[in-house]
C-alpha atoms as a PDB file:
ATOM      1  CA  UNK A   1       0.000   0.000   0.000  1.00  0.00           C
ATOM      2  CA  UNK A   2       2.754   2.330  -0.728  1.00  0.00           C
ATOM      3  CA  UNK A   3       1.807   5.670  -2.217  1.00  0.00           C
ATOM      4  CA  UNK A   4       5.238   5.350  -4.192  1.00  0.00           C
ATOM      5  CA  UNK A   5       4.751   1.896  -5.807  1.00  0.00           C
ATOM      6  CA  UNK A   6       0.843   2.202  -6.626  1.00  0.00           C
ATOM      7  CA  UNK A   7       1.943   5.791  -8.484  1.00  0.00           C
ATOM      8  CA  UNK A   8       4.746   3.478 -10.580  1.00  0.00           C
ATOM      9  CA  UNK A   9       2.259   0.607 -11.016  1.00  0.00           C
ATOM     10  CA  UNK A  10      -0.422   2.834 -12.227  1.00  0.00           C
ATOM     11  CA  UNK A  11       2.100   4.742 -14.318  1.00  0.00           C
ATOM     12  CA  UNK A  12       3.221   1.859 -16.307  1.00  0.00           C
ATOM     13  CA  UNK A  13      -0.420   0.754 -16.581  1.00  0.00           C
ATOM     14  CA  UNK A  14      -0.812   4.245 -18.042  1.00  0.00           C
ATOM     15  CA  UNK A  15       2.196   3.985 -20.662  1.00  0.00           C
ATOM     16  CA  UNK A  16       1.116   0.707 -21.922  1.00  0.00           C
ATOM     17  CA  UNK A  17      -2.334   1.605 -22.779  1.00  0.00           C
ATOM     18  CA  UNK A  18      -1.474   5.085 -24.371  1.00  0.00           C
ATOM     19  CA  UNK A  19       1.020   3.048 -26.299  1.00  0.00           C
ATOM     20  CA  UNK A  20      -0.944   0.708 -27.241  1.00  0.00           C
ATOM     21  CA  UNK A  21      -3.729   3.113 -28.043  1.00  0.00           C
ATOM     22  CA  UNK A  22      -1.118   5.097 -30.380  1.00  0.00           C
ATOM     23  CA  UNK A  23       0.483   2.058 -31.880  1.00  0.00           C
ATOM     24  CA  UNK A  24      -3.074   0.778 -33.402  1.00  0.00           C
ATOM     25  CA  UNK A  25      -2.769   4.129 -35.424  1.00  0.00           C
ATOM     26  CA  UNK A  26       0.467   3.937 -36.364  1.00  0.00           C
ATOM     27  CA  UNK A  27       2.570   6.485 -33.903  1.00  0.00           C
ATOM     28  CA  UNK A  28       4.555   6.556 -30.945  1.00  0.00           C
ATOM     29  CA  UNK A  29       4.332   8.751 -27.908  1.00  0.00           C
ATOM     30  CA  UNK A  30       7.201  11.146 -29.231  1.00  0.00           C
ATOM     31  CA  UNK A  31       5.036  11.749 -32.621  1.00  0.00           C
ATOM     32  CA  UNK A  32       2.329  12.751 -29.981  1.00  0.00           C
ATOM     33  CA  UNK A  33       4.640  14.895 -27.346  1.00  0.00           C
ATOM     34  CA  UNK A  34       6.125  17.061 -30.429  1.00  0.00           C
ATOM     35  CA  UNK A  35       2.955  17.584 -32.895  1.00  0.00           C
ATOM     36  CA  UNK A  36       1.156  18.571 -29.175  1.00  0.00           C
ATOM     37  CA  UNK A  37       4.252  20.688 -27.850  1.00  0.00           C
ATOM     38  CA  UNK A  38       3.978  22.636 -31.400  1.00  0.00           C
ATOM     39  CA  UNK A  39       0.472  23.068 -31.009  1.00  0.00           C
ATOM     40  CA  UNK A  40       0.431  24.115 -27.563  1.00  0.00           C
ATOM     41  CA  UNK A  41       3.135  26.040 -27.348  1.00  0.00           C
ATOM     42  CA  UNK A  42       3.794  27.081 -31.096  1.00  0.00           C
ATOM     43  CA  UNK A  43       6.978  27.252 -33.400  1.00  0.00           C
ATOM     44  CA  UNK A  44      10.179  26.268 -31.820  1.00  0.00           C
ATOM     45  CA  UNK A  45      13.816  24.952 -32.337  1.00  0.00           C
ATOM     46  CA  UNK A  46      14.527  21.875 -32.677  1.00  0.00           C
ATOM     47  CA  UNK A  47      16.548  21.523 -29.668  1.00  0.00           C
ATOM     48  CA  UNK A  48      13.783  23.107 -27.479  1.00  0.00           C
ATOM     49  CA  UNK A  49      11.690  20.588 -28.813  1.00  0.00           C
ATOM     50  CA  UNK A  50      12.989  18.304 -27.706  1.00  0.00           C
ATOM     51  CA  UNK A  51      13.772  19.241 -23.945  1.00  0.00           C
ATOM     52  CA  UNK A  52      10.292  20.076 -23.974  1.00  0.00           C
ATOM     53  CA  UNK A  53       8.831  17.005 -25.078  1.00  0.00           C
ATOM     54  CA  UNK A  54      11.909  14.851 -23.263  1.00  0.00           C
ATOM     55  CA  UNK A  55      12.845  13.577 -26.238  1.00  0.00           C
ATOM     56  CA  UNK A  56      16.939  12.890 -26.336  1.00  0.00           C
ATOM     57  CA  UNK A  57      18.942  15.548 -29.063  1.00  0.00           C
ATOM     58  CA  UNK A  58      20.237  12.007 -30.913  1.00  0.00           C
ATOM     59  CA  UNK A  59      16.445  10.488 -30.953  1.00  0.00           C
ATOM     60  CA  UNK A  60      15.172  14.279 -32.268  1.00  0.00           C
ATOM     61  CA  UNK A  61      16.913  14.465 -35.752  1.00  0.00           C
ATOM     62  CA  UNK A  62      15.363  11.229 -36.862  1.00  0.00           C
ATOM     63  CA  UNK A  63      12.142  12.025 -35.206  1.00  0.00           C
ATOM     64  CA  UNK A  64      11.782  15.454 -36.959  1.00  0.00           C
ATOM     65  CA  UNK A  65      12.986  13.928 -40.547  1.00  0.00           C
ATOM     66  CA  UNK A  66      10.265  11.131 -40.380  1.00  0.00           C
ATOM     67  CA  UNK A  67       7.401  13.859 -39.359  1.00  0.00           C
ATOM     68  CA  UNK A  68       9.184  16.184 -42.487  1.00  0.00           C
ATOM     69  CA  UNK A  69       8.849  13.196 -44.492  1.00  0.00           C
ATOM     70  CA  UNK A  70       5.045  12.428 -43.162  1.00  0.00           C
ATOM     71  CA  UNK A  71       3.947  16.199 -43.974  1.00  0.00           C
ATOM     72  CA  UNK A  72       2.928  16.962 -40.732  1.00  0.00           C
ATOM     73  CA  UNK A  73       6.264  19.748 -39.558  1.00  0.00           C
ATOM     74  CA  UNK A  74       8.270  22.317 -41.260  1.00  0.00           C
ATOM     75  CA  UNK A  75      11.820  22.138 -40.561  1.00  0.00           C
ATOM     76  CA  UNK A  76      13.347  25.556 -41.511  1.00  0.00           C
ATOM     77  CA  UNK A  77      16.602  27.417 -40.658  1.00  0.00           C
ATOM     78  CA  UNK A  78      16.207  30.343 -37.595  1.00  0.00           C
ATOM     79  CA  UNK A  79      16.552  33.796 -39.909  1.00  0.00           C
ATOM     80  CA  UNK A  80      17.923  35.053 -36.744  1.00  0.00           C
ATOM     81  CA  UNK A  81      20.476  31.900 -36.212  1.00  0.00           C
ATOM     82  CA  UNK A  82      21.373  29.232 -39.105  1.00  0.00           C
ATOM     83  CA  UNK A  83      22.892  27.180 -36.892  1.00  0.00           C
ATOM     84  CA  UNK A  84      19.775  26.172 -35.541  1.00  0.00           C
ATOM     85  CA  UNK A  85      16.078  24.596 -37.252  1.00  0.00           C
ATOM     86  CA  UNK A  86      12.809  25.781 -36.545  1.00  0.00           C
ATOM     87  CA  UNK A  87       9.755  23.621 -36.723  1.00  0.00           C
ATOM     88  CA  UNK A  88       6.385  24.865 -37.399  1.00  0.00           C
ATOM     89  CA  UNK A  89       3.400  22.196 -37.124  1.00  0.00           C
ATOM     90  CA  UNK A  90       1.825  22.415 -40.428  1.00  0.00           C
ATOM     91  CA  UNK A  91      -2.193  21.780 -41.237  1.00  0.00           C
ATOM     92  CA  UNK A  92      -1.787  17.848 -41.915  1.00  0.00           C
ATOM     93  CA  UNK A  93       0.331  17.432 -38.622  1.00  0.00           C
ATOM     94  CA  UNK A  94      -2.986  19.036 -36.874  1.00  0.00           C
ATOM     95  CA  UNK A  95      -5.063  16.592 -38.034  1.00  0.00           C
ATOM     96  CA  UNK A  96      -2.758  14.345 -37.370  1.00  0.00           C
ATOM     97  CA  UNK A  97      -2.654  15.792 -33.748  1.00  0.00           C
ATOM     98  CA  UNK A  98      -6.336  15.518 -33.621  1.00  0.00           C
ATOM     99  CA  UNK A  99      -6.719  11.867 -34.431  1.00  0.00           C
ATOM    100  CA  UNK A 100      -3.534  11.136 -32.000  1.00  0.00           C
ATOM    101  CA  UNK A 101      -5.613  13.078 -29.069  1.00  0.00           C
ATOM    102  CA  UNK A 102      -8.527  10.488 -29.813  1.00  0.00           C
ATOM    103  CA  UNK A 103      -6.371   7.600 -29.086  1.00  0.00           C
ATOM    104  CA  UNK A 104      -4.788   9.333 -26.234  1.00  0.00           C
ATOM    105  CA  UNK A 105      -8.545   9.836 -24.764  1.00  0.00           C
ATOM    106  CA  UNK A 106      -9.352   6.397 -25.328  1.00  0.00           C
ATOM    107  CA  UNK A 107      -6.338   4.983 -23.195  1.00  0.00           C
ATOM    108  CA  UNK A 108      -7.224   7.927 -20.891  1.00  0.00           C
ATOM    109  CA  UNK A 109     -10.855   6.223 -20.440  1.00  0.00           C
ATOM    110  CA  UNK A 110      -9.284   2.976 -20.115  1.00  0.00           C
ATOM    111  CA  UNK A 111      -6.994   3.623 -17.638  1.00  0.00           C
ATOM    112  CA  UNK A 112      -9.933   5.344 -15.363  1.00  0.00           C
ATOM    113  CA  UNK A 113     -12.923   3.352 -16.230  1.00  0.00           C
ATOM    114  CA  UNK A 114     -13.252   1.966 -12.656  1.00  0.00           C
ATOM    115  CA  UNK A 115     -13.640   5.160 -11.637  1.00  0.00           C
ATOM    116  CA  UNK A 116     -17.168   7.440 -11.210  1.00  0.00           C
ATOM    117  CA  UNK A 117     -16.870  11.003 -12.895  1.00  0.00           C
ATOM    118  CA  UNK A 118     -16.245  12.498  -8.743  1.00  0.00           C
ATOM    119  CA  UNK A 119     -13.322   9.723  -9.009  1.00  0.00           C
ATOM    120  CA  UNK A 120     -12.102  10.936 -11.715  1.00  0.00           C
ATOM    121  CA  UNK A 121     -12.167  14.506 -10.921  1.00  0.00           C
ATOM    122  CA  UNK A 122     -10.485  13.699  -7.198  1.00  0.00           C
ATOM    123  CA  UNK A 123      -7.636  11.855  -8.863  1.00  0.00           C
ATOM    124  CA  UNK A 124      -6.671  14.493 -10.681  1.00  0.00           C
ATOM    125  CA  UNK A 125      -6.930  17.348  -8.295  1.00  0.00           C
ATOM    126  CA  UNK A 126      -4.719  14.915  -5.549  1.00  0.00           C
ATOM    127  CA  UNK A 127      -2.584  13.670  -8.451  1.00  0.00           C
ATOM    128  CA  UNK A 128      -1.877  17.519  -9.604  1.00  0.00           C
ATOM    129  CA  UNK A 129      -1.094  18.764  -5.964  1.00  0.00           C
ATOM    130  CA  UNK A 130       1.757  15.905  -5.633  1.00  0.00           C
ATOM    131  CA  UNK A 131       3.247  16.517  -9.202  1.00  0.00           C
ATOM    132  CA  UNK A 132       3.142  19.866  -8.674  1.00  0.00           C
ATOM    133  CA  UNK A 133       5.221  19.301  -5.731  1.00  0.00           C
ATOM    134  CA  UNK A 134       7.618  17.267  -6.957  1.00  0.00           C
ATOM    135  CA  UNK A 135      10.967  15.386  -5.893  1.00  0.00           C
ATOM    136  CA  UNK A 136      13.902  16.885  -4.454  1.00  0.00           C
ATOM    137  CA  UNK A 137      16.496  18.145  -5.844  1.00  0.00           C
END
């Protein structure tokens, strides 16, 4: 009954099912973490991308040239700075994002089913406060 090893439990529960959820349509959780980082947050580099989404700098280059390929982010040089690449989520990578957000919702609904709607809502206020704490340095 450890706080500690139901979080991990339910956390790998939680990975599982999202990637399962995103594997039946063909992605991974990075494809999800950068189309929803560029949505959310807008056009970045390619190296704050990636600390963003926690996404290692040697995983990110072949990440971004698969979603380049795919037609879903525009990989362009900084006018400001050549040295670095900014991506811009483009209109197919939001529909893209869209249909990535449905999967994510259905592992969501998996993962909680047990639960009533108060449940739910209680989880995620007590699961926010201890986040939101965090570990120590």
């Amino acid at each position: 009954a450890l706080p500690s090893w139901l979080l991990n439990q339910s956390a790998l529960a939680a990975q599982r099912l999202v990637a399962h959820e995103l594997g039946a349509v063909g992605a991974h959780r990075s494809h999800y973490s950068v189309l929803a980082a560029l949505a959310e947050f807008g056009p970045d580099s390619q190296a704050a991308l990636g600390r963003r989404s926690g996404i290692d700098r040697s995983d990110m280059v072949a990440l971004m040239s698969d979603l380049v390929a795919a037609g879903l982010v525009e990989r362009r040089p900084d006018e400001d700075d050549r040295r670095r690449n900014v991506v811009t989520i483009t209109a197919a990578g939001r529909r893209r994002l869209r249909a990535l957000d449905a999967a994510v919702a259905r592992a969501q609904e998996q993962l909680v089913g047990p639960l009533s709607a108060g449940e739910r809502t209680q989880l995620v206020a007590l699961l926010s406060r201890v986040a939101e704490r965090g570990a120590p340095a």
